[in-house]
C-alpha atoms as a PDB file:
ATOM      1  CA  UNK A   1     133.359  59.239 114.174  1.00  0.00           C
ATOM      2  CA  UNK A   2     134.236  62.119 111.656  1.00  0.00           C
ATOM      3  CA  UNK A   3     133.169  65.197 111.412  1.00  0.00           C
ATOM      4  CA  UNK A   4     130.509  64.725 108.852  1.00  0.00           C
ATOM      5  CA  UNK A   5     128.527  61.801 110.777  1.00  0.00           C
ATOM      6  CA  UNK A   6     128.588  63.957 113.620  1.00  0.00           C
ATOM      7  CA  UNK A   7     127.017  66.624 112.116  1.00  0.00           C
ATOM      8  CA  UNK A   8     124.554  64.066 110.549  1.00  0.00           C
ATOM      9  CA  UNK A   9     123.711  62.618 113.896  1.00  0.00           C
ATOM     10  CA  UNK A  10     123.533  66.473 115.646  1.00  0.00           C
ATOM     11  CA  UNK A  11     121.040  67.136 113.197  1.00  0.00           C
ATOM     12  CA  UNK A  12     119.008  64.244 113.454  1.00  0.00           C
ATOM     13  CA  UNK A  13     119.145  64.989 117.370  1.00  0.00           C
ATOM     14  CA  UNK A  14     117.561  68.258 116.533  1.00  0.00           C
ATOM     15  CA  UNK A  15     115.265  67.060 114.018  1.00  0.00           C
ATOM     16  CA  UNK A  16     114.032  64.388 116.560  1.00  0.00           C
ATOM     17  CA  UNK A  17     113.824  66.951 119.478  1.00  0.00           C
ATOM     18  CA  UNK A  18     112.019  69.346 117.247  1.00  0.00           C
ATOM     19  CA  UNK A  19     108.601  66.850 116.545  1.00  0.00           C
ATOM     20  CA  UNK A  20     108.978  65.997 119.921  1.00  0.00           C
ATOM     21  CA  UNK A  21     108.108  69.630 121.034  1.00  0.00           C
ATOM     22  CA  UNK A  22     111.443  69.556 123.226  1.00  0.00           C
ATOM     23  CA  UNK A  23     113.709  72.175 121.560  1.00  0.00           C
ATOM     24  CA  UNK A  24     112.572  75.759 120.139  1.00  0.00           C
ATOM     25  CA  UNK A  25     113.615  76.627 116.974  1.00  0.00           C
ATOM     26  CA  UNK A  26     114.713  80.678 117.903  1.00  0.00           C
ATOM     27  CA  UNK A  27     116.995  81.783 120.322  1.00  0.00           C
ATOM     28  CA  UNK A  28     117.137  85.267 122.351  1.00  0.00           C
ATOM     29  CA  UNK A  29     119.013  86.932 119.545  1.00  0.00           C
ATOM     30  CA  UNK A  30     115.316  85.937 117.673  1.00  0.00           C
ATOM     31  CA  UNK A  31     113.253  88.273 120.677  1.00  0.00           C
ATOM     32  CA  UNK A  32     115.652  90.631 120.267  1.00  0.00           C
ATOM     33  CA  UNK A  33     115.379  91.235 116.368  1.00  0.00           C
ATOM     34  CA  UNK A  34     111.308  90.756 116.840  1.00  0.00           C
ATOM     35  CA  UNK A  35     111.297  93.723 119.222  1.00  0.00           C
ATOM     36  CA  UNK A  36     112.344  95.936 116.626  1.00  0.00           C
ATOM     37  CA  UNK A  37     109.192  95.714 114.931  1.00  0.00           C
ATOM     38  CA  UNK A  38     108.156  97.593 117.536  1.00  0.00           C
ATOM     39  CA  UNK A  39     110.091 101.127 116.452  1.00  0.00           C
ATOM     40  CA  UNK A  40     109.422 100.089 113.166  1.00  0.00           C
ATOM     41  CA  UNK A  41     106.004 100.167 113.632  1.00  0.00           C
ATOM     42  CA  UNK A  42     106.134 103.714 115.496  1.00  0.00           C
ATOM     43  CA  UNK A  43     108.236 104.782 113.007  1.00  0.00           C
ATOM     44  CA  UNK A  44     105.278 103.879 110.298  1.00  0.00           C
ATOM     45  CA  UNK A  45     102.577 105.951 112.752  1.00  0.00           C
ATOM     46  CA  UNK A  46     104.551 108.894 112.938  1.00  0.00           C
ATOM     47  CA  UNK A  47     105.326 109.035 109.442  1.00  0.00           C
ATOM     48  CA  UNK A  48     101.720 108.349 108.430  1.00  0.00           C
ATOM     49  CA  UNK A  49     100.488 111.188 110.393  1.00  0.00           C
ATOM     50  CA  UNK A  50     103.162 114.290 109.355  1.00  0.00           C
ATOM     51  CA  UNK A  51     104.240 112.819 106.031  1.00  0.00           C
ATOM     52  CA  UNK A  52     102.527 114.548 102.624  1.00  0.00           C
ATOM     53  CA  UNK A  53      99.808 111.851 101.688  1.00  0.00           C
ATOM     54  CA  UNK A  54     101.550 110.784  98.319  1.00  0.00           C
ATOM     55  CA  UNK A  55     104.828 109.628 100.142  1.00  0.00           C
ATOM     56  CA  UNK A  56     102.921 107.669 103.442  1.00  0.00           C
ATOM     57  CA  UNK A  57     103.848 104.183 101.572  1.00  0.00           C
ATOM     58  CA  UNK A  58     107.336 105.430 102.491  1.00  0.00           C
ATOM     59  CA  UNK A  59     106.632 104.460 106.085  1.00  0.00           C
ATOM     60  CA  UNK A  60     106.637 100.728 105.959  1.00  0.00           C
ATOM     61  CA  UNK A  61     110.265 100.981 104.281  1.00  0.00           C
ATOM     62  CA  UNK A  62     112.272 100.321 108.118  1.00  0.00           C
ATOM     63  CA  UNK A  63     109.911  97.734 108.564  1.00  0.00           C
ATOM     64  CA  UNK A  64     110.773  95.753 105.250  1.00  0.00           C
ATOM     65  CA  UNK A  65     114.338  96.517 105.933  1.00  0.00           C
ATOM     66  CA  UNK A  66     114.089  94.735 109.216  1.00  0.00           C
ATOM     67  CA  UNK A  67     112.581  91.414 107.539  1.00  0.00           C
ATOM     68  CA  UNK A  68     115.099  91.571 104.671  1.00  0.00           C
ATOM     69  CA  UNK A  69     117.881  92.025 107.568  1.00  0.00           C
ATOM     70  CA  UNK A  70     116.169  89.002 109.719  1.00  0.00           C
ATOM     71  CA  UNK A  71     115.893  87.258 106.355  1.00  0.00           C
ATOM     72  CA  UNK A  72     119.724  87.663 105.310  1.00  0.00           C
ATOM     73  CA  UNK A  73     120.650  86.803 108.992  1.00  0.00           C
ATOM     74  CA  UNK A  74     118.901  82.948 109.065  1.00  0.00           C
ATOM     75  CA  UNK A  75     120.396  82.135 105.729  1.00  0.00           C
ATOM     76  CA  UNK A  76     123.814  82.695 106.202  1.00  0.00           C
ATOM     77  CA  UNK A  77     123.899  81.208 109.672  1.00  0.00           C
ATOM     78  CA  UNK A  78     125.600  77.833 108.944  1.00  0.00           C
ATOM     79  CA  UNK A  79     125.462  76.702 112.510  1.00  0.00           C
ATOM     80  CA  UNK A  80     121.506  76.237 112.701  1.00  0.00           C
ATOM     81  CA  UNK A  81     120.184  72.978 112.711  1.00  0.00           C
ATOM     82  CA  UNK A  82     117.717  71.244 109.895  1.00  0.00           C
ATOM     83  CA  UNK A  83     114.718  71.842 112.003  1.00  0.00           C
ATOM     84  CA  UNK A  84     115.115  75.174 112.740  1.00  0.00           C
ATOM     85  CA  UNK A  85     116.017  76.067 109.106  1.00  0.00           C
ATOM     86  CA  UNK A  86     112.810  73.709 108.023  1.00  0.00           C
ATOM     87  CA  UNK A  87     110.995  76.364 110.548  1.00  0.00           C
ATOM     88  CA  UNK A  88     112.133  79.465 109.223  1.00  0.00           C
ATOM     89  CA  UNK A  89     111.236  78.478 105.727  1.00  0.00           C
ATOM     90  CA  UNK A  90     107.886  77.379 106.509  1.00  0.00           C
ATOM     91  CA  UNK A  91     107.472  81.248 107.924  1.00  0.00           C
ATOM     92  CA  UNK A  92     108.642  82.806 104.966  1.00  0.00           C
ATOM     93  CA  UNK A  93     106.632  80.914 102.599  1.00  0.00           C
ATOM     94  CA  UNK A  94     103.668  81.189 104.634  1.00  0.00           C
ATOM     95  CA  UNK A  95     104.376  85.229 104.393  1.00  0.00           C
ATOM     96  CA  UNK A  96     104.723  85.016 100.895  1.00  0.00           C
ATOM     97  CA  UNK A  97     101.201  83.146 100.428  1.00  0.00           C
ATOM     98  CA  UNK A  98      99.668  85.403 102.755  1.00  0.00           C
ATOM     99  CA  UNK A  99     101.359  88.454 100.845  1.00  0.00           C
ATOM    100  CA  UNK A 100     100.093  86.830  97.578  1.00  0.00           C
ATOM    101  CA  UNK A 101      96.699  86.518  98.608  1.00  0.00           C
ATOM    102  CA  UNK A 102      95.811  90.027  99.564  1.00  0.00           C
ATOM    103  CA  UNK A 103      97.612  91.050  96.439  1.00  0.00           C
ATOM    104  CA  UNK A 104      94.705  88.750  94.649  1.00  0.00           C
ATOM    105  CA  UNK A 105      92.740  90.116  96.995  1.00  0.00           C
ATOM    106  CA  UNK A 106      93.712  93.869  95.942  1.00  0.00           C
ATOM    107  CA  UNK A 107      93.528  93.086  91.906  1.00  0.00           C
ATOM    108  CA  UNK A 108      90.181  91.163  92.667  1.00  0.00           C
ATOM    109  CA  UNK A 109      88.555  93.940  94.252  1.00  0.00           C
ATOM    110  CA  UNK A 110      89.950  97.104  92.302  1.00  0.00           C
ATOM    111  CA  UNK A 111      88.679  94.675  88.915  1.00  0.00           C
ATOM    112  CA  UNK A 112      85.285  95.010  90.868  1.00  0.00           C
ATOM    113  CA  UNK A 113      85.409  98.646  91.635  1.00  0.00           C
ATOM    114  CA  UNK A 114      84.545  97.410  95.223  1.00  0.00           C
ATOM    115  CA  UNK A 115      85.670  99.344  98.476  1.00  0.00           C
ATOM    116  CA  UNK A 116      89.005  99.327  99.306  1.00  0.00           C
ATOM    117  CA  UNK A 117      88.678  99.553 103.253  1.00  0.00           C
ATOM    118  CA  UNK A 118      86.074  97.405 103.554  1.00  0.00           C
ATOM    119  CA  UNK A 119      87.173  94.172 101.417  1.00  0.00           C
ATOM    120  CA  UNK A 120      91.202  94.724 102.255  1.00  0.00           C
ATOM    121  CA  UNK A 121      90.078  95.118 106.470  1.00  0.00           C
ATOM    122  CA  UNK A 122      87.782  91.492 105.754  1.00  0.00           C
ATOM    123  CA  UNK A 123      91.255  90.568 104.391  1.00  0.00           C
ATOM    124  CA  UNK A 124      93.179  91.614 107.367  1.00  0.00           C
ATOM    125  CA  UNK A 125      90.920  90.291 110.010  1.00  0.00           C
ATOM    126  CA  UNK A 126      90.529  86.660 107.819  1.00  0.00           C
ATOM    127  CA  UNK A 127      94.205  86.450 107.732  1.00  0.00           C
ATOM    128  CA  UNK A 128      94.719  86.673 111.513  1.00  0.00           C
ATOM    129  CA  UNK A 129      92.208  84.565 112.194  1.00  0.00           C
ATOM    130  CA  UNK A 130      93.717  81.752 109.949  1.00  0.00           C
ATOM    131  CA  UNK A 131      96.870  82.516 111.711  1.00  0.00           C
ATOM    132  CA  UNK A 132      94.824  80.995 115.328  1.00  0.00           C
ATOM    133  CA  UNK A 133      95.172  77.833 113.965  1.00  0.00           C
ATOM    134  CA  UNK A 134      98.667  77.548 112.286  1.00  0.00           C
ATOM    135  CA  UNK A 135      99.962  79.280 116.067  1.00  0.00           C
ATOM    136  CA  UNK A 136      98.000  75.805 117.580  1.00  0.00           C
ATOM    137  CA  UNK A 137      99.885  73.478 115.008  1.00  0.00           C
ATOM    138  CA  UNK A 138     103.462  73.577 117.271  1.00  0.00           C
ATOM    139  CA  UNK A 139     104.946  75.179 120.090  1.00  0.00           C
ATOM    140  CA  UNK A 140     107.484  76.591 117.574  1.00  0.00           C
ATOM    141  CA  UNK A 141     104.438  78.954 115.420  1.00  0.00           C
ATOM    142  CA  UNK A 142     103.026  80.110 119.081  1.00  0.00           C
ATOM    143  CA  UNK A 143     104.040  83.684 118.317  1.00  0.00           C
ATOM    144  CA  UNK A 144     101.372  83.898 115.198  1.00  0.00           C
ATOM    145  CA  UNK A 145      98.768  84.206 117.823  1.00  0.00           C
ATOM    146  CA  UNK A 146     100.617  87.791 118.102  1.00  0.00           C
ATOM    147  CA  UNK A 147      99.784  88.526 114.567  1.00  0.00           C
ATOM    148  CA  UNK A 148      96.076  87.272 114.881  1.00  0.00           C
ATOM    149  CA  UNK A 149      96.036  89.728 118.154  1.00  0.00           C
ATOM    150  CA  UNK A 150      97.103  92.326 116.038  1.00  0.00           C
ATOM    151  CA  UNK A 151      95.128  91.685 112.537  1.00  0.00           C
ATOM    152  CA  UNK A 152      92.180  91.167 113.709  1.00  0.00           C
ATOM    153  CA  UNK A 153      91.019  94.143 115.448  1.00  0.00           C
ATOM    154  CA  UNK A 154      93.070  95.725 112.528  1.00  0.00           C
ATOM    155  CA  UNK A 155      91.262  94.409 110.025  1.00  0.00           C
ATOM    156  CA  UNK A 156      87.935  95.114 111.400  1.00  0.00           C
ATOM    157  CA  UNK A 157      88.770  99.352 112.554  1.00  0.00           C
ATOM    158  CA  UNK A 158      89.957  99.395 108.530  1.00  0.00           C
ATOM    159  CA  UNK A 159      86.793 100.329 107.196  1.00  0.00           C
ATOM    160  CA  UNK A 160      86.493 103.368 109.744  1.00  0.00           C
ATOM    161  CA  UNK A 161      89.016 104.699 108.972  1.00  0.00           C
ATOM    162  CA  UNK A 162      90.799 107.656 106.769  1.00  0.00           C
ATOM    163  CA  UNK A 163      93.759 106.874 104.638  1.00  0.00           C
ATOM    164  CA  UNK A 164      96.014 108.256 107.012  1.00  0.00           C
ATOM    165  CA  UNK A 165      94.267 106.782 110.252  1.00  0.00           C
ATOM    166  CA  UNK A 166      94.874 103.380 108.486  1.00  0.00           C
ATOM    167  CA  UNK A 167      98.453 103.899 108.000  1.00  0.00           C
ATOM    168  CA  UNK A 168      98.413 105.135 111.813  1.00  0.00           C
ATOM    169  CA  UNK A 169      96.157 102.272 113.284  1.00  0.00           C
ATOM    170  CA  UNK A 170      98.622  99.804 111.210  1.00  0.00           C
ATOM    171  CA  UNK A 171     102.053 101.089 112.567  1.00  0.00           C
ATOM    172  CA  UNK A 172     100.021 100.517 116.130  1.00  0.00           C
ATOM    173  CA  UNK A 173      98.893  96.804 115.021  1.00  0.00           C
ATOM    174  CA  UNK A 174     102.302  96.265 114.135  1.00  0.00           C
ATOM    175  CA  UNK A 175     104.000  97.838 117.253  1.00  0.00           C
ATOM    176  CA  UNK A 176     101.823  95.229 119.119  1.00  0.00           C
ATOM    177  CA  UNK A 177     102.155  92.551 117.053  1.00  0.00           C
ATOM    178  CA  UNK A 178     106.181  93.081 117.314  1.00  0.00           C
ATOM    179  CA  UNK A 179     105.469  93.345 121.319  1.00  0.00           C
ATOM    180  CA  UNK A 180     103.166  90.429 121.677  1.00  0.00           C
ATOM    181  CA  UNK A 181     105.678  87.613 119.612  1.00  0.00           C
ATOM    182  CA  UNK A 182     108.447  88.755 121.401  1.00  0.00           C
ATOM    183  CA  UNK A 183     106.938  88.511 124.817  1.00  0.00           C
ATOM    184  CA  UNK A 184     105.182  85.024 123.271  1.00  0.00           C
ATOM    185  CA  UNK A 185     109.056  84.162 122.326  1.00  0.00           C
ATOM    186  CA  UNK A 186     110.818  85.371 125.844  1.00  0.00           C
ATOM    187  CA  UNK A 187     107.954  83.268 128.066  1.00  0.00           C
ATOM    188  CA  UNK A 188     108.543  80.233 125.695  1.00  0.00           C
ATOM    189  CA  UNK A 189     112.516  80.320 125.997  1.00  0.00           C
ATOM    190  CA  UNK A 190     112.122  80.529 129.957  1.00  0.00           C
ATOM    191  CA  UNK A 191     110.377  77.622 130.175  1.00  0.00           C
ATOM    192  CA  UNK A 192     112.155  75.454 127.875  1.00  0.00           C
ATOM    193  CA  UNK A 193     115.507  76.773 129.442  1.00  0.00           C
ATOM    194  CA  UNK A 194     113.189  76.347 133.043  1.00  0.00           C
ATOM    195  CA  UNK A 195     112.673  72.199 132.055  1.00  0.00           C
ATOM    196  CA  UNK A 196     115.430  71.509 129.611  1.00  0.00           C
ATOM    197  CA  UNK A 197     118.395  73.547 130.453  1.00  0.00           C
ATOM    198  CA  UNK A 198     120.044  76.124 127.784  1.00  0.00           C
ATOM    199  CA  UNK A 199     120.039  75.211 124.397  1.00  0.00           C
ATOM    200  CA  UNK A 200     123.627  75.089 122.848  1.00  0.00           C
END
C-alpha cells in the first residue's frame, strides 16, 4: 500500500470515527492554548480599569493575538486529520458570522440612534444563548456551552454598566469563558482517553 492510500484510508478512519462521536477533534496542546484566554482576559480588566478611556480598545489586543496565534498554529499543522481540520473551520466561520452580526448589529443600532448598552448586551446574551444549541450538535462543539456561560450573564450586566465597567465585566466573561472550555476540553479528553485509549 503506498504512502498516499494510506494517508487516504487514515483519514477516512478519522473521518468515520469523528460522526461516530469516538475521536475528539483537539488534543491537550488545544487546553493548553484555551487557558490563555484566561490572562488575556485579566490582562483586558486591568487595562480597562487604569488605562486613559480613549486607549481601553487597546486591551483586547493579547487576546486577538492569541486567536491569530491559535489560528496560524491549526493551519500549518499538516499532520491533522480531515475531520479535525473540517472542525476547526466550522469554528472560525461560525466566529466570523457571529463577529459579522454584531457588527450589523452595531451599524443597525448607531443608524437608529438607539442605546448602545442596551441593544449590543441583547446582542451578547442572544449570541450565547444560540451557542446552547450548536454546543448540543457534537461532542466536539461541547466547549461553546463555556461561551454561552460567559455571554449570557455578560450580555445582560451590559446595560448597567459604565464604559469602563463593561470593558472590566468583559475581560471577567472572558477569563471564565477561557476557564470553563478548557476545563469542558480537559474532562472530555479524560474520558475519551478513559474508554478509547490515547489518541495518536
Amino acid at each position: 500500500m503506498s504512502e498516499g492510500e494510506l494517508r487516504r484510508v487514515r483519514n477516512d478512519l478519522e473521518v468515520m470515527e469523528q460522526a461516530a462521536g469516538l475521536r475528539l477533534p483537539f488534543g491537550w496542546a488545544d487546553v493548553w492554548l484555551t487557558l490563555l484566554v484566561v490572562p488575556c482576559g485579566a490582562f483586558l480588566s486591568a487595562w480597562a480599569a487604569f488605562a486613559p478611556g480613549e486607549r481601553r480598545w487597546l486591551g483586547v489586543l493579547p487576546l486577538l493575538g492569541l486567536f491569530l496565534a491559535i489560528a496560524t498554529r491549526r493551519t500549518r499543522q499538516s499532520g491533522r486529520g480531515a475531520a479535525s481540520r473540517r472542525e476547526y473551520r466550522f469554528a472560525a466561520v461560525s466566529v466570523l458570522v457571529l463577529a459579522a452580526g454584531m457588527a450589523a448589529l452595531i451599524v443597525w443600532e448607531k443608524t437608529l440612534g438607539l442605546p448602545y448598552r442596551a441593544v449590543r448586551g441583547a446582542g451578547l446574551a442572544l449570541a450565547g444563548v444560540m451557542l446552547i444549541p450548536l454546543a448540543l450538535t457534537s461532542r466536539a462543539r461541547r466547549s461553546a456551552l463555556a461561551g454561552a456561560a460567559a455571554l449570557i450573564p455578560f450580555g445582560l450586566v451590559a446595560p448597567l454598566c459604565s464604559p469602563t465597567q463593561l470593558a472590566v465585566v468583559g475581560g471577567f466573561a472572558t477569563m471564565l469563558a477561557g476557564l470553563l472550555a478548557a476545563a469542558i476540553q480537559a474532562w472530555q479528553l479524560r474520558i475519551d482517553r478513559r474508554e478509547h485509549g490515547p489518541a495518536d
